[in-house]
PDB file of N, CA and C in Angstrom:
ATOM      1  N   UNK A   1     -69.875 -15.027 -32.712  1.00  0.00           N
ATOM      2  CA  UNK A   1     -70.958 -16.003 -32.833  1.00  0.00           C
ATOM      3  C   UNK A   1     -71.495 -16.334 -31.444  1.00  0.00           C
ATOM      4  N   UNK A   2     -72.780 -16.349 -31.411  1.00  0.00           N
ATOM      5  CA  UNK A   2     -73.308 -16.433 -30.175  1.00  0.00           C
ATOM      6  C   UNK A   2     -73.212 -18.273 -29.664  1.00  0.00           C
ATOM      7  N   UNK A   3     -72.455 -18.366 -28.434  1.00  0.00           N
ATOM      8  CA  UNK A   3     -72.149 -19.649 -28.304  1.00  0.00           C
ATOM      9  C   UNK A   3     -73.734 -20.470 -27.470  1.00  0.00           C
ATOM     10  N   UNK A   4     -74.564 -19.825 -26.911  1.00  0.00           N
ATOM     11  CA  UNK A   4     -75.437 -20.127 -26.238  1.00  0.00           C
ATOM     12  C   UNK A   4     -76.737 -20.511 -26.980  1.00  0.00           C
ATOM     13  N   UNK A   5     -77.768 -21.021 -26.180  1.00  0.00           N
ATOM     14  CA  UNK A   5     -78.950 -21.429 -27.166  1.00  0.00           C
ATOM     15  C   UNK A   5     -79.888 -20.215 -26.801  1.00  0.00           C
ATOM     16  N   UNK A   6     -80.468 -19.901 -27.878  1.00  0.00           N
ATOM     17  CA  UNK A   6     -81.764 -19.107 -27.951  1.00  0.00           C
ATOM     18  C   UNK A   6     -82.918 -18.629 -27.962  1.00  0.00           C
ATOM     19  N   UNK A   7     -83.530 -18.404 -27.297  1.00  0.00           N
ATOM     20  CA  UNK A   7     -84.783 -18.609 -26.858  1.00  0.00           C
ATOM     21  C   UNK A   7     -85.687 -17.957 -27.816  1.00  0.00           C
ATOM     22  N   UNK A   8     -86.369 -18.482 -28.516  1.00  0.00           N
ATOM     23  CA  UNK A   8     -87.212 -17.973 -29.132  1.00  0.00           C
ATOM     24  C   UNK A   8     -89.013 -17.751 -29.133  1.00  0.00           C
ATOM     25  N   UNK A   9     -89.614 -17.195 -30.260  1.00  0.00           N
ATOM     26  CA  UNK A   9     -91.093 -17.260 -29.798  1.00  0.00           C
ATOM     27  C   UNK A   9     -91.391 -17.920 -31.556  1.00  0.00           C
ATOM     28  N   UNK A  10     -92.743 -17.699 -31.991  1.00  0.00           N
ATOM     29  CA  UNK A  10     -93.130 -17.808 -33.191  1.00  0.00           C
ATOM     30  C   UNK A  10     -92.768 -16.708 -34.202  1.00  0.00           C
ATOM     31  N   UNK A  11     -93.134 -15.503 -33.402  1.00  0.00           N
ATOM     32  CA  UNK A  11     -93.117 -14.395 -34.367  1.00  0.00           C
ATOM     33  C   UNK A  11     -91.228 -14.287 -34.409  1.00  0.00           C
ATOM     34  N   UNK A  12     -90.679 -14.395 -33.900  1.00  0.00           N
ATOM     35  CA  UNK A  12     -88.924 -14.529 -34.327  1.00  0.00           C
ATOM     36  C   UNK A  12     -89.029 -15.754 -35.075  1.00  0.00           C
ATOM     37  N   UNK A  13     -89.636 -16.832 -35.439  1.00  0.00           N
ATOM     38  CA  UNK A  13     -89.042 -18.050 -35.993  1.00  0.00           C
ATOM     39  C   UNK A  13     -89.036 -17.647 -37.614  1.00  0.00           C
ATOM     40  N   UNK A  14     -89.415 -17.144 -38.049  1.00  0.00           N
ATOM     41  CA  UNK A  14     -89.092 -16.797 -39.502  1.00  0.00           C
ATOM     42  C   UNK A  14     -87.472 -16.230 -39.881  1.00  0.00           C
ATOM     43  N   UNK A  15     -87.362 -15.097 -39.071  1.00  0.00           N
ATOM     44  CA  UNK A  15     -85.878 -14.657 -38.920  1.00  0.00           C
ATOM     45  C   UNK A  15     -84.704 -15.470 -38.401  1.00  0.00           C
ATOM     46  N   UNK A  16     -85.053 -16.090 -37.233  1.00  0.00           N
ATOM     47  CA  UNK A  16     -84.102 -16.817 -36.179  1.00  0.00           C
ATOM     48  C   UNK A  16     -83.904 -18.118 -36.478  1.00  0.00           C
ATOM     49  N   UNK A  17     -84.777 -18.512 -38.008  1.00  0.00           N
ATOM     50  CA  UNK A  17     -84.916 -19.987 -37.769  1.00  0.00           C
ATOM     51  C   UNK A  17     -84.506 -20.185 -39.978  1.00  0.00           C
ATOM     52  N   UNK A  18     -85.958 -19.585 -40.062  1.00  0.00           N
ATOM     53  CA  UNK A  18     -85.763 -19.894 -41.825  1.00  0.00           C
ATOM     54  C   UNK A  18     -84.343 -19.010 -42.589  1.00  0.00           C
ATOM     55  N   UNK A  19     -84.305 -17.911 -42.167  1.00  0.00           N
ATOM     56  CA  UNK A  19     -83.521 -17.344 -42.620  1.00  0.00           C
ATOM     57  C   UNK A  19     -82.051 -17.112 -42.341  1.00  0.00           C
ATOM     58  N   UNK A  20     -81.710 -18.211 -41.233  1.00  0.00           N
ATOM     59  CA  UNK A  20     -80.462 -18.738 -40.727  1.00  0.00           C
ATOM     60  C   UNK A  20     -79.274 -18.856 -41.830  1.00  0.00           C
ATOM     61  N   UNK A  21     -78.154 -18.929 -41.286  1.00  0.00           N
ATOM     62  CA  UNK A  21     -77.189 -18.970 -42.782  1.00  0.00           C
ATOM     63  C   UNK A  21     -76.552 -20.201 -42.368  1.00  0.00           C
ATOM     64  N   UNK A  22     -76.985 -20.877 -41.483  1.00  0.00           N
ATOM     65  CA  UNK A  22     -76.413 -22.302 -40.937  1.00  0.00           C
ATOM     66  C   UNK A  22     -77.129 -23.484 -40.524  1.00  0.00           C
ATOM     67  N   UNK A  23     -77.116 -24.227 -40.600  1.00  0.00           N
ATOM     68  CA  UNK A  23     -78.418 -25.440 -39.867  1.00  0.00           C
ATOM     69  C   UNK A  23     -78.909 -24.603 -38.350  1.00  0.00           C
ATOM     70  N   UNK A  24     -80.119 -25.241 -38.320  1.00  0.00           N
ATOM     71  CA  UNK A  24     -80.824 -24.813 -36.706  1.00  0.00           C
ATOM     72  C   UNK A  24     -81.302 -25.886 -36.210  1.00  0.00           C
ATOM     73  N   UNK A  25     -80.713 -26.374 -35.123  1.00  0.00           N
ATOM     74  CA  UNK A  25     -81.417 -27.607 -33.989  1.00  0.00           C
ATOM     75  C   UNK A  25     -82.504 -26.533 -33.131  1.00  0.00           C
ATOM     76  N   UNK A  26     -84.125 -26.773 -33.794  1.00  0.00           N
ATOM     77  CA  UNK A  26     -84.771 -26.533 -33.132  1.00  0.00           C
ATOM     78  C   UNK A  26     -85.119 -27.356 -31.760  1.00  0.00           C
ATOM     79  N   UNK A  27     -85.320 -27.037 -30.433  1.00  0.00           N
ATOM     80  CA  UNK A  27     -85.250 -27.577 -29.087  1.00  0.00           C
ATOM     81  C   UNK A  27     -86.853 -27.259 -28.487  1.00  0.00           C
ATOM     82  N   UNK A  28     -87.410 -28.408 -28.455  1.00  0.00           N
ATOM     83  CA  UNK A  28     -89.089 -27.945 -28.254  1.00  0.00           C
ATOM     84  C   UNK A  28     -88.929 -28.270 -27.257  1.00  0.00           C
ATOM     85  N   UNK A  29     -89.406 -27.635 -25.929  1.00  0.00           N
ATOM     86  CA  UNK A  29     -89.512 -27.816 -24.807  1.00  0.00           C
ATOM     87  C   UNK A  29     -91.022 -27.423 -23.970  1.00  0.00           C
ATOM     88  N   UNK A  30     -91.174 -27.085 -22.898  1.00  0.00           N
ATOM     89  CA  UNK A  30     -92.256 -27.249 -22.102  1.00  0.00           C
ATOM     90  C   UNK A  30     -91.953 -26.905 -20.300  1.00  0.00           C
ATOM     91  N   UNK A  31     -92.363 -25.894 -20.003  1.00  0.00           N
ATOM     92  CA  UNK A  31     -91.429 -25.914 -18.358  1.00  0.00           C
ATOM     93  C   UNK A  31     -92.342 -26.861 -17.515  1.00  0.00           C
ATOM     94  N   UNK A  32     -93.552 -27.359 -17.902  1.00  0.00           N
ATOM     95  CA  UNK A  32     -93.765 -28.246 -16.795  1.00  0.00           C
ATOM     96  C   UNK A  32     -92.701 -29.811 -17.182  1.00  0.00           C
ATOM     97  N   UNK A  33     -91.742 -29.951 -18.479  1.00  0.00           N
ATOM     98  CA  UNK A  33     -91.827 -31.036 -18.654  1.00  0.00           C
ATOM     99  C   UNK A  33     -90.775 -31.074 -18.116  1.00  0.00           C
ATOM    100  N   UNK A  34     -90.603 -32.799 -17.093  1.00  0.00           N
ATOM    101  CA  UNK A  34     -89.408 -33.272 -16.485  1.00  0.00           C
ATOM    102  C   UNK A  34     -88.248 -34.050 -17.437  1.00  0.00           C
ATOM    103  N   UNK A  35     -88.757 -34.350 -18.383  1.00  0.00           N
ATOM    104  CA  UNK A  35     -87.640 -34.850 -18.947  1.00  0.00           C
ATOM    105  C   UNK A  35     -86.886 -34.016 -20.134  1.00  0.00           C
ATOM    106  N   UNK A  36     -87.657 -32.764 -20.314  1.00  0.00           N
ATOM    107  CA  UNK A  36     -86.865 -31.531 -20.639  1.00  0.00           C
ATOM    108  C   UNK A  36     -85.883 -31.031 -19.920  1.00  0.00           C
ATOM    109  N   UNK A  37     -86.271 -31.344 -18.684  1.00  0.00           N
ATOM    110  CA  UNK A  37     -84.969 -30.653 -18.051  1.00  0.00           C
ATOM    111  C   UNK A  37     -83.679 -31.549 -17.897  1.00  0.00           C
ATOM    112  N   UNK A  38     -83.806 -32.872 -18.381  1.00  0.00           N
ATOM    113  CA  UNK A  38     -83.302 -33.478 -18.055  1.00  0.00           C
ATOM    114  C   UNK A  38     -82.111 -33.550 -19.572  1.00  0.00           C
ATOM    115  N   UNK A  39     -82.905 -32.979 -20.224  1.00  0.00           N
ATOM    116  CA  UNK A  39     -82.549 -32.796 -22.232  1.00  0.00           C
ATOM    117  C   UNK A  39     -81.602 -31.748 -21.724  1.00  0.00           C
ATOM    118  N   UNK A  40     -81.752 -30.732 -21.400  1.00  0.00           N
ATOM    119  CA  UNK A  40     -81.239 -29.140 -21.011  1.00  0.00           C
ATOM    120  C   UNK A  40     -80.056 -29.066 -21.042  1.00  0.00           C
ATOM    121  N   UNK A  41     -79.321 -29.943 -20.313  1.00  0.00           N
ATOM    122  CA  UNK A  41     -77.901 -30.167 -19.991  1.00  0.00           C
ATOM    123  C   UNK A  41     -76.963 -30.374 -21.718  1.00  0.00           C
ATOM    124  N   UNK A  42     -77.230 -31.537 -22.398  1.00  0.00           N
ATOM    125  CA  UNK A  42     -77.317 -32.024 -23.813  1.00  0.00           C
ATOM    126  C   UNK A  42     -77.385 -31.038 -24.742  1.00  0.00           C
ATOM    127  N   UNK A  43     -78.511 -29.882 -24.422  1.00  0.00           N
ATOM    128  CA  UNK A  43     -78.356 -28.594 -25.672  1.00  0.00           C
ATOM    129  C   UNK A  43     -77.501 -27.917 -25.540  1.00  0.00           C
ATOM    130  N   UNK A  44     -77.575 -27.527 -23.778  1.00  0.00           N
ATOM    131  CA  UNK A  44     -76.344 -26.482 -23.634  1.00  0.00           C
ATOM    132  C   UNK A  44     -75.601 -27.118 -24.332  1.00  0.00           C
ATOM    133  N   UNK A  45     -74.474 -28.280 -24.081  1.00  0.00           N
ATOM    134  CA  UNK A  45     -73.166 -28.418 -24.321  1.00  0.00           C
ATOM    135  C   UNK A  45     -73.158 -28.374 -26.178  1.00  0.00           C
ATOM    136  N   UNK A  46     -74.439 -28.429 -26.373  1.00  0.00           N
ATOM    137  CA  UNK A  46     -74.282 -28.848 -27.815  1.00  0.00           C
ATOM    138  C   UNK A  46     -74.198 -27.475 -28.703  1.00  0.00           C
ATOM    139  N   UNK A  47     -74.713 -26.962 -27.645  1.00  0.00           N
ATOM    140  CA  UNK A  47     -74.599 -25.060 -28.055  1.00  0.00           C
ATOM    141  C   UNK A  47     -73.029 -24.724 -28.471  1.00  0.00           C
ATOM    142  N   UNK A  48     -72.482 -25.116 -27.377  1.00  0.00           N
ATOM    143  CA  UNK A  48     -71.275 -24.494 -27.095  1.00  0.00           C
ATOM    144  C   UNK A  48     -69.850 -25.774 -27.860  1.00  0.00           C
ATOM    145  N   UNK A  49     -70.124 -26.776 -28.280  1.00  0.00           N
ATOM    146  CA  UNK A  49     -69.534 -27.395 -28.668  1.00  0.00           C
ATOM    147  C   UNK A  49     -69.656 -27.588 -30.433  1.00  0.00           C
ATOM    148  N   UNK A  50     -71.133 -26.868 -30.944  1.00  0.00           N
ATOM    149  CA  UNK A  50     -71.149 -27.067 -32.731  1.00  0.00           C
ATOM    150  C   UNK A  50     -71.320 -25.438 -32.749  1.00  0.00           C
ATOM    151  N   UNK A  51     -71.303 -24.263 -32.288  1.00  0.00           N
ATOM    152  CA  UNK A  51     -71.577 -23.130 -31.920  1.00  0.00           C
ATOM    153  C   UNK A  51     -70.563 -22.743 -33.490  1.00  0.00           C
ATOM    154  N   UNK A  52     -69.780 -22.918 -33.964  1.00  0.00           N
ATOM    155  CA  UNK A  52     -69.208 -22.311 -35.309  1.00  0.00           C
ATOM    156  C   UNK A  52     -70.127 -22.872 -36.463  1.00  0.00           C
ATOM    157  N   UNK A  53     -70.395 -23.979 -36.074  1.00  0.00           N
ATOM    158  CA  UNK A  53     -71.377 -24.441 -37.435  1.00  0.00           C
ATOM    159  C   UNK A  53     -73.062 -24.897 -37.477  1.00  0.00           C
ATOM    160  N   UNK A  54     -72.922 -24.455 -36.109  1.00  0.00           N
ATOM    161  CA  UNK A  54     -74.879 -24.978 -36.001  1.00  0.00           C
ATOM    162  C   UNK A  54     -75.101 -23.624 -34.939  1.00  0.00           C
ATOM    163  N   UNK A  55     -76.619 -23.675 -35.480  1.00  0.00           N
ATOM    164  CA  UNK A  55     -77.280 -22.488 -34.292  1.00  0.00           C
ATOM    165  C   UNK A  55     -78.630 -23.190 -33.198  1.00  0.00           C
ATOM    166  N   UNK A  56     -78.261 -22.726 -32.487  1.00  0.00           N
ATOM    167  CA  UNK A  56     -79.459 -24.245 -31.666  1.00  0.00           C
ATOM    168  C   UNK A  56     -80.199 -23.048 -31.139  1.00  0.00           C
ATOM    169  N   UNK A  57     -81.536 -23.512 -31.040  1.00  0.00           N
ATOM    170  CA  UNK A  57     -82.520 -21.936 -30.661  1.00  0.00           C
ATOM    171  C   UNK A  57     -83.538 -22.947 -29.929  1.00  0.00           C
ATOM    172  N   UNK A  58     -84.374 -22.586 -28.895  1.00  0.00           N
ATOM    173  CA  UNK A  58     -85.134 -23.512 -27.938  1.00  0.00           C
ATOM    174  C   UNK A  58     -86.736 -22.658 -28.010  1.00  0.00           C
ATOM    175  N   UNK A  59     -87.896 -23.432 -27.992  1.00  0.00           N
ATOM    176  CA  UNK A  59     -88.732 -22.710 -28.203  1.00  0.00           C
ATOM    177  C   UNK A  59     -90.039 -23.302 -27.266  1.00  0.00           C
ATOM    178  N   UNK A  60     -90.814 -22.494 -26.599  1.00  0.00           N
ATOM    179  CA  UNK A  60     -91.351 -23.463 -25.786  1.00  0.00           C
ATOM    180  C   UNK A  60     -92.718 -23.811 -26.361  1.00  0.00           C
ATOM    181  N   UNK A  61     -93.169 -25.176 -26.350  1.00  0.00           N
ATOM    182  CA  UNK A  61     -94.309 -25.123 -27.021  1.00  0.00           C
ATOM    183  C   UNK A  61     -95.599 -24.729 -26.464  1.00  0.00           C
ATOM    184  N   UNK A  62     -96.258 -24.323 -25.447  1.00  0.00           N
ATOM    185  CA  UNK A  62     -97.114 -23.926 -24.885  1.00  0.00           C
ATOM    186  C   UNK A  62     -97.896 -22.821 -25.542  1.00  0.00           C
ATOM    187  N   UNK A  63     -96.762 -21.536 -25.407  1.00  0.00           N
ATOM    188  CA  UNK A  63     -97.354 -20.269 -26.278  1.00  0.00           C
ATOM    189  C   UNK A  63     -97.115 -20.156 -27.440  1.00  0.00           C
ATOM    190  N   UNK A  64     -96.505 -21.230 -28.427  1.00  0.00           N
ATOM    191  CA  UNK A  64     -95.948 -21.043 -29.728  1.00  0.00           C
ATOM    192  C   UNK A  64     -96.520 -22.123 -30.379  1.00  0.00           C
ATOM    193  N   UNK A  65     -97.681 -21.871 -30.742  1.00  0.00           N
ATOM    194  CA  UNK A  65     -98.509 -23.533 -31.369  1.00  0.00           C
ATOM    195  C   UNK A  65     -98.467 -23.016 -33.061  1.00  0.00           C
ATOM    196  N   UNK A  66     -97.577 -22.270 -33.581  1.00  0.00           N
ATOM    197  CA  UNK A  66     -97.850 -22.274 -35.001  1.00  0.00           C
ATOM    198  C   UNK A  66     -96.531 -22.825 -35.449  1.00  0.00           C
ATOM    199  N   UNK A  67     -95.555 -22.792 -34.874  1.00  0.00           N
ATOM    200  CA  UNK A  67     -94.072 -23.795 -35.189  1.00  0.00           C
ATOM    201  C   UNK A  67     -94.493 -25.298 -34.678  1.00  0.00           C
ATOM    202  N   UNK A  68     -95.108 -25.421 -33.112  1.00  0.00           N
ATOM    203  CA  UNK A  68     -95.338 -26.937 -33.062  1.00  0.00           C
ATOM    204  C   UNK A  68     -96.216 -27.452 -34.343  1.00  0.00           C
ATOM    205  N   UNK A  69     -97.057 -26.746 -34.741  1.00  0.00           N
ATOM    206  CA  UNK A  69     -97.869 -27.672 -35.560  1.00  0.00           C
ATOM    207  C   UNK A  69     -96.772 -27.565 -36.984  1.00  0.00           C
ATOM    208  N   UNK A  70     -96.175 -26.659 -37.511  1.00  0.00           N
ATOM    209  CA  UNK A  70     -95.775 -26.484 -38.394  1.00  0.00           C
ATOM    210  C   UNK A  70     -94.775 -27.789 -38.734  1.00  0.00           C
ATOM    211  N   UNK A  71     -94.099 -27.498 -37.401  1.00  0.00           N
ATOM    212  CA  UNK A  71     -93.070 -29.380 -37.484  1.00  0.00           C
ATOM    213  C   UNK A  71     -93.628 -30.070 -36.819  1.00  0.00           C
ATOM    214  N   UNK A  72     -94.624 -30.617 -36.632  1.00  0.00           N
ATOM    215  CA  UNK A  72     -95.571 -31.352 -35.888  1.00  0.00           C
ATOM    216  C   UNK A  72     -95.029 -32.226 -34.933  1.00  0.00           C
ATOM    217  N   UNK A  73     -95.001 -31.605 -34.266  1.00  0.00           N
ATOM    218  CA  UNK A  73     -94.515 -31.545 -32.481  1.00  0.00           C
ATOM    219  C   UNK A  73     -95.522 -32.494 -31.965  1.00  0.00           C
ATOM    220  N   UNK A  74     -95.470 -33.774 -31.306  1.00  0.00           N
ATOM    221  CA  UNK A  74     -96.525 -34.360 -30.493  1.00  0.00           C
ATOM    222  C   UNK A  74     -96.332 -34.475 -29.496  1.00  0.00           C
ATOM    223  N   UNK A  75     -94.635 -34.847 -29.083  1.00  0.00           N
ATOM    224  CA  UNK A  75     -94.470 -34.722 -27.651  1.00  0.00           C
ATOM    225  C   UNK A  75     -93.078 -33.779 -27.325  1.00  0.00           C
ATOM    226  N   UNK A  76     -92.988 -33.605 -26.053  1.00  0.00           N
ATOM    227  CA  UNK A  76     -91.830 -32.929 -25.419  1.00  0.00           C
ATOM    228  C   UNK A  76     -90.707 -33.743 -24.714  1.00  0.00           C
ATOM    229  N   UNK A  77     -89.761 -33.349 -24.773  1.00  0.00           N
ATOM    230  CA  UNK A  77     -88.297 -33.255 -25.358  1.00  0.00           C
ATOM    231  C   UNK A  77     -88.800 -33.137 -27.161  1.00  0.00           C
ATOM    232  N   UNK A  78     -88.860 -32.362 -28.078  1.00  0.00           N
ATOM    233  CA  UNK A  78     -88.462 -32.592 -29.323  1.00  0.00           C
ATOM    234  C   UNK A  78     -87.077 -31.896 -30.554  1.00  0.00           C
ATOM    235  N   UNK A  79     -86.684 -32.470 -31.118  1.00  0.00           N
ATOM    236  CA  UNK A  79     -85.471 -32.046 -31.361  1.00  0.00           C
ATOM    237  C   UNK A  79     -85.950 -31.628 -32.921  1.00  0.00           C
ATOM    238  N   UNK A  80     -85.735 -31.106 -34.005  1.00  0.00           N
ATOM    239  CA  UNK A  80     -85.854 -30.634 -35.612  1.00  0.00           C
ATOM    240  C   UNK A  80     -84.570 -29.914 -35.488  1.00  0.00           C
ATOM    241  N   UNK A  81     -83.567 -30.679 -36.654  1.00  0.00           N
ATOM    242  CA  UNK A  81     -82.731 -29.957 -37.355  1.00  0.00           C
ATOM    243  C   UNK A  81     -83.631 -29.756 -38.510  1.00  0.00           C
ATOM    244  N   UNK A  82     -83.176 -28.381 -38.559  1.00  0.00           N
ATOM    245  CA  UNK A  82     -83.020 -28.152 -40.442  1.00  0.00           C
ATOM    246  C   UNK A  82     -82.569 -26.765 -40.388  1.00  0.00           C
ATOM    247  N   UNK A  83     -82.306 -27.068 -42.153  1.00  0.00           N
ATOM    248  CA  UNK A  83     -81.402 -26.203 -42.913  1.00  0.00           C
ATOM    249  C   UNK A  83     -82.329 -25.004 -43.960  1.00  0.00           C
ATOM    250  N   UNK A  84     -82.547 -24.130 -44.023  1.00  0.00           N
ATOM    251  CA  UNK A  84     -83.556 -23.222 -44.543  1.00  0.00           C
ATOM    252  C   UNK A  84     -85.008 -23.542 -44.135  1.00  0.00           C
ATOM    253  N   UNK A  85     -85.692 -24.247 -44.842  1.00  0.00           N
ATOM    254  CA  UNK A  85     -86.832 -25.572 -45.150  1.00  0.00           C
ATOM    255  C   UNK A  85     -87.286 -26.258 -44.889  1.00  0.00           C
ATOM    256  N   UNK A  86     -85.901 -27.288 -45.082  1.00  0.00           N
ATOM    257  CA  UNK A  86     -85.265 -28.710 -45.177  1.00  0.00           C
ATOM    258  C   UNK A  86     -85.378 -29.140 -44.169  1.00  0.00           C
ATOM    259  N   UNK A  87     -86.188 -29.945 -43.560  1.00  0.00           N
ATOM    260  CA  UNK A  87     -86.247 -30.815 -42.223  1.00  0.00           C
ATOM    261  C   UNK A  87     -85.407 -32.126 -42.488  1.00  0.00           C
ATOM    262  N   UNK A  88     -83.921 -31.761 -41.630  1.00  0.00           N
ATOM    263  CA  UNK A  88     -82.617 -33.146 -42.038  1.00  0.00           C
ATOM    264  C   UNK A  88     -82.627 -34.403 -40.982  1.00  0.00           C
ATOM    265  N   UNK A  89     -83.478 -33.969 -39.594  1.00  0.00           N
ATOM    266  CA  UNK A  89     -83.900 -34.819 -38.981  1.00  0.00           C
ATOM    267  C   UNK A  89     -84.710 -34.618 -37.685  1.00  0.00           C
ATOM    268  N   UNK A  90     -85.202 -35.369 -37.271  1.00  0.00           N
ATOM    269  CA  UNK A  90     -86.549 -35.332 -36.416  1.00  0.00           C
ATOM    270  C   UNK A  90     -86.233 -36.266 -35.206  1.00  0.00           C
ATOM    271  N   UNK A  91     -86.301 -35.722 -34.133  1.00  0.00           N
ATOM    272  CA  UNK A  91     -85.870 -36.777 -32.572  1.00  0.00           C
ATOM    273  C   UNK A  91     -87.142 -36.285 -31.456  1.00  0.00           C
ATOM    274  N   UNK A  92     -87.849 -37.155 -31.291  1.00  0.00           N
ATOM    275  CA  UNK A  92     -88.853 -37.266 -30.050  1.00  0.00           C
ATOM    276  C   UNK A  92     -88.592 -38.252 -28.988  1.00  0.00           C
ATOM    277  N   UNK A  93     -88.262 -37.186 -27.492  1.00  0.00           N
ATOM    278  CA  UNK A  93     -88.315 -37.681 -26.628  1.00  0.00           C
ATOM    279  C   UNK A  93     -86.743 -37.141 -26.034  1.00  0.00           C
ATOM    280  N   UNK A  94     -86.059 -38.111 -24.392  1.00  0.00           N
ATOM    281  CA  UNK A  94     -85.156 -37.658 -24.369  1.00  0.00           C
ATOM    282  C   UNK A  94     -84.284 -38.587 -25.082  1.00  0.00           C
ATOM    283  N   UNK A  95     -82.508 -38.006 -25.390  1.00  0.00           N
ATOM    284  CA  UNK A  95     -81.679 -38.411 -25.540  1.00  0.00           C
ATOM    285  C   UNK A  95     -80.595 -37.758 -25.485  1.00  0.00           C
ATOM    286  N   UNK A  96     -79.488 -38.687 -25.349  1.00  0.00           N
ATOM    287  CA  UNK A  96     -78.379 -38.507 -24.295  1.00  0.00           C
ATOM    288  C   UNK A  96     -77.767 -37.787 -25.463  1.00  0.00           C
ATOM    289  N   UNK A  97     -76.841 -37.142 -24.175  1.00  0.00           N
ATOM    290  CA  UNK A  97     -75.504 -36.391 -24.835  1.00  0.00           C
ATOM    291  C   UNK A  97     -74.621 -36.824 -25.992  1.00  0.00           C
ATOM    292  N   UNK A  98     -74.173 -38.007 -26.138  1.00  0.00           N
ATOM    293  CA  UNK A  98     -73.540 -38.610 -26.639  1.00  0.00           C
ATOM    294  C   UNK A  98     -74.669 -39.177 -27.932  1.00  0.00           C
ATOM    295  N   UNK A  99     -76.110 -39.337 -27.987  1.00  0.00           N
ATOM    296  CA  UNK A  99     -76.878 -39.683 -29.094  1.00  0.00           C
ATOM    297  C   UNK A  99     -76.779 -38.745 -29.861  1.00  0.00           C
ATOM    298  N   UNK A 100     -77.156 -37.460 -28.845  1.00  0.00           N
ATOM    299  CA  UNK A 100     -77.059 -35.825 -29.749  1.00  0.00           C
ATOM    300  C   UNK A 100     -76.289 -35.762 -30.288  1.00  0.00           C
ATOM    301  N   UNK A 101     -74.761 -35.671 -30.092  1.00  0.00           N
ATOM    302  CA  UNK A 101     -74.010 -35.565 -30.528  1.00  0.00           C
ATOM    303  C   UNK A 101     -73.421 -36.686 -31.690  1.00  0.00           C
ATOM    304  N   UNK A 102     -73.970 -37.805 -31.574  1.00  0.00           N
ATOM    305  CA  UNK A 102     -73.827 -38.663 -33.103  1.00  0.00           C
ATOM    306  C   UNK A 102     -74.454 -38.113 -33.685  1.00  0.00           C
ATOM    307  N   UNK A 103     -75.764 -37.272 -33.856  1.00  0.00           N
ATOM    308  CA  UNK A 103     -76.478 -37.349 -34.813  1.00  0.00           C
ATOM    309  C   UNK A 103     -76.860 -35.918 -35.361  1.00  0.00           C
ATOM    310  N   UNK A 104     -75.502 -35.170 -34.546  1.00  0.00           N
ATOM    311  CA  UNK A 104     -75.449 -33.745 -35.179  1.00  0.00           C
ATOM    312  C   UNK A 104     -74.169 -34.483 -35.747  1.00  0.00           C
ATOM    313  N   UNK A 105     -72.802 -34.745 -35.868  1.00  0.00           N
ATOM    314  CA  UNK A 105     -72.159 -35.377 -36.880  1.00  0.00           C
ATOM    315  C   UNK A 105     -72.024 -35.857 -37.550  1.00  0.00           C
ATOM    316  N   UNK A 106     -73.397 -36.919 -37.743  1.00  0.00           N
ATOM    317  CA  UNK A 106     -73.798 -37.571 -39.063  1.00  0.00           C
ATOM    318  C   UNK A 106     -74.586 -36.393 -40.036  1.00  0.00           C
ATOM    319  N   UNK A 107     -75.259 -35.425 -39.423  1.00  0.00           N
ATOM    320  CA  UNK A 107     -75.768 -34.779 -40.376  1.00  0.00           C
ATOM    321  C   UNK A 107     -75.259 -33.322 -40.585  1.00  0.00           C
ATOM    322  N   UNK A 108     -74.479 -33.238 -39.959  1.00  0.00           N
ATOM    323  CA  UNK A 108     -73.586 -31.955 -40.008  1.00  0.00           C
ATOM    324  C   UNK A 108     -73.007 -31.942 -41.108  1.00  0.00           C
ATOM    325  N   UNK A 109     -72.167 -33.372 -41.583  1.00  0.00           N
ATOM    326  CA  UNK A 109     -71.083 -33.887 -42.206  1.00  0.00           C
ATOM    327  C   UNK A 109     -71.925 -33.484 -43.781  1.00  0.00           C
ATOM    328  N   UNK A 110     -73.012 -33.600 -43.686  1.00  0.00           N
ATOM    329  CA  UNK A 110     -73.542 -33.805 -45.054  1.00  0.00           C
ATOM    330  C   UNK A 110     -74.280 -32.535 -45.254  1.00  0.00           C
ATOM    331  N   UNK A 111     -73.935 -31.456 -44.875  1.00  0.00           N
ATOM    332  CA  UNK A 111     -74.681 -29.967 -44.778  1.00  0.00           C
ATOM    333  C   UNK A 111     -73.359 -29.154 -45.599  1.00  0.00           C
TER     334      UNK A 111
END
């Protein structure tokens, strides 16, 4: 199992994303944005710490405007779990390691 996060585009998000066999923390990011980088730290570990039961894939929104609009992305740092479909929860902006991580265990638990 790949322990790292994944970089994706649009044209992979059908495969890499819908057709997942596990939840996906989509990771919307932006390289001019500063408080993305500041998120960065938070995915990694979150990669490597739910890596048996979640797949975390990072996508940048600049060149990929048919997933931002699709989960309607308004700003950067943005976070979308979901499960096939199923959008299980929605986080705009930054947040800490320790938020991430409550709120992949609250909804992990129920997947």
């Amino acid at each position: 199992m790949n322990k790292g996060v994944i970089t994706i585009t649009d044209a992979e998000f059908e495969t890499e994303v819908l057709q997942a066999e596990q939840p996906v923390l989509l990771y919307f990011w932006a390289s001019w944005c500063g408080p993305c980088q500041l998120m960065s730290p938070a995915i990694n570990s979150a990669a490597a710490t739910y890596s048996d039961r979640l797949k975390i894939v990072k996508i940048e929104v600049d060149p990929n405007p048919k997933a931002v609009k699709q989960y309607q992305v308004e700003g950067v740092p943005a976070l979308r779990l979901i499960q096939g479909d199923k959008l299980l929860t929605s986080v705009e902006g930054v947040i800490g390691k320790e938020k991430l991580f409550q709120i992949l265990d609250e909804k992990l638990a129920s997947c």
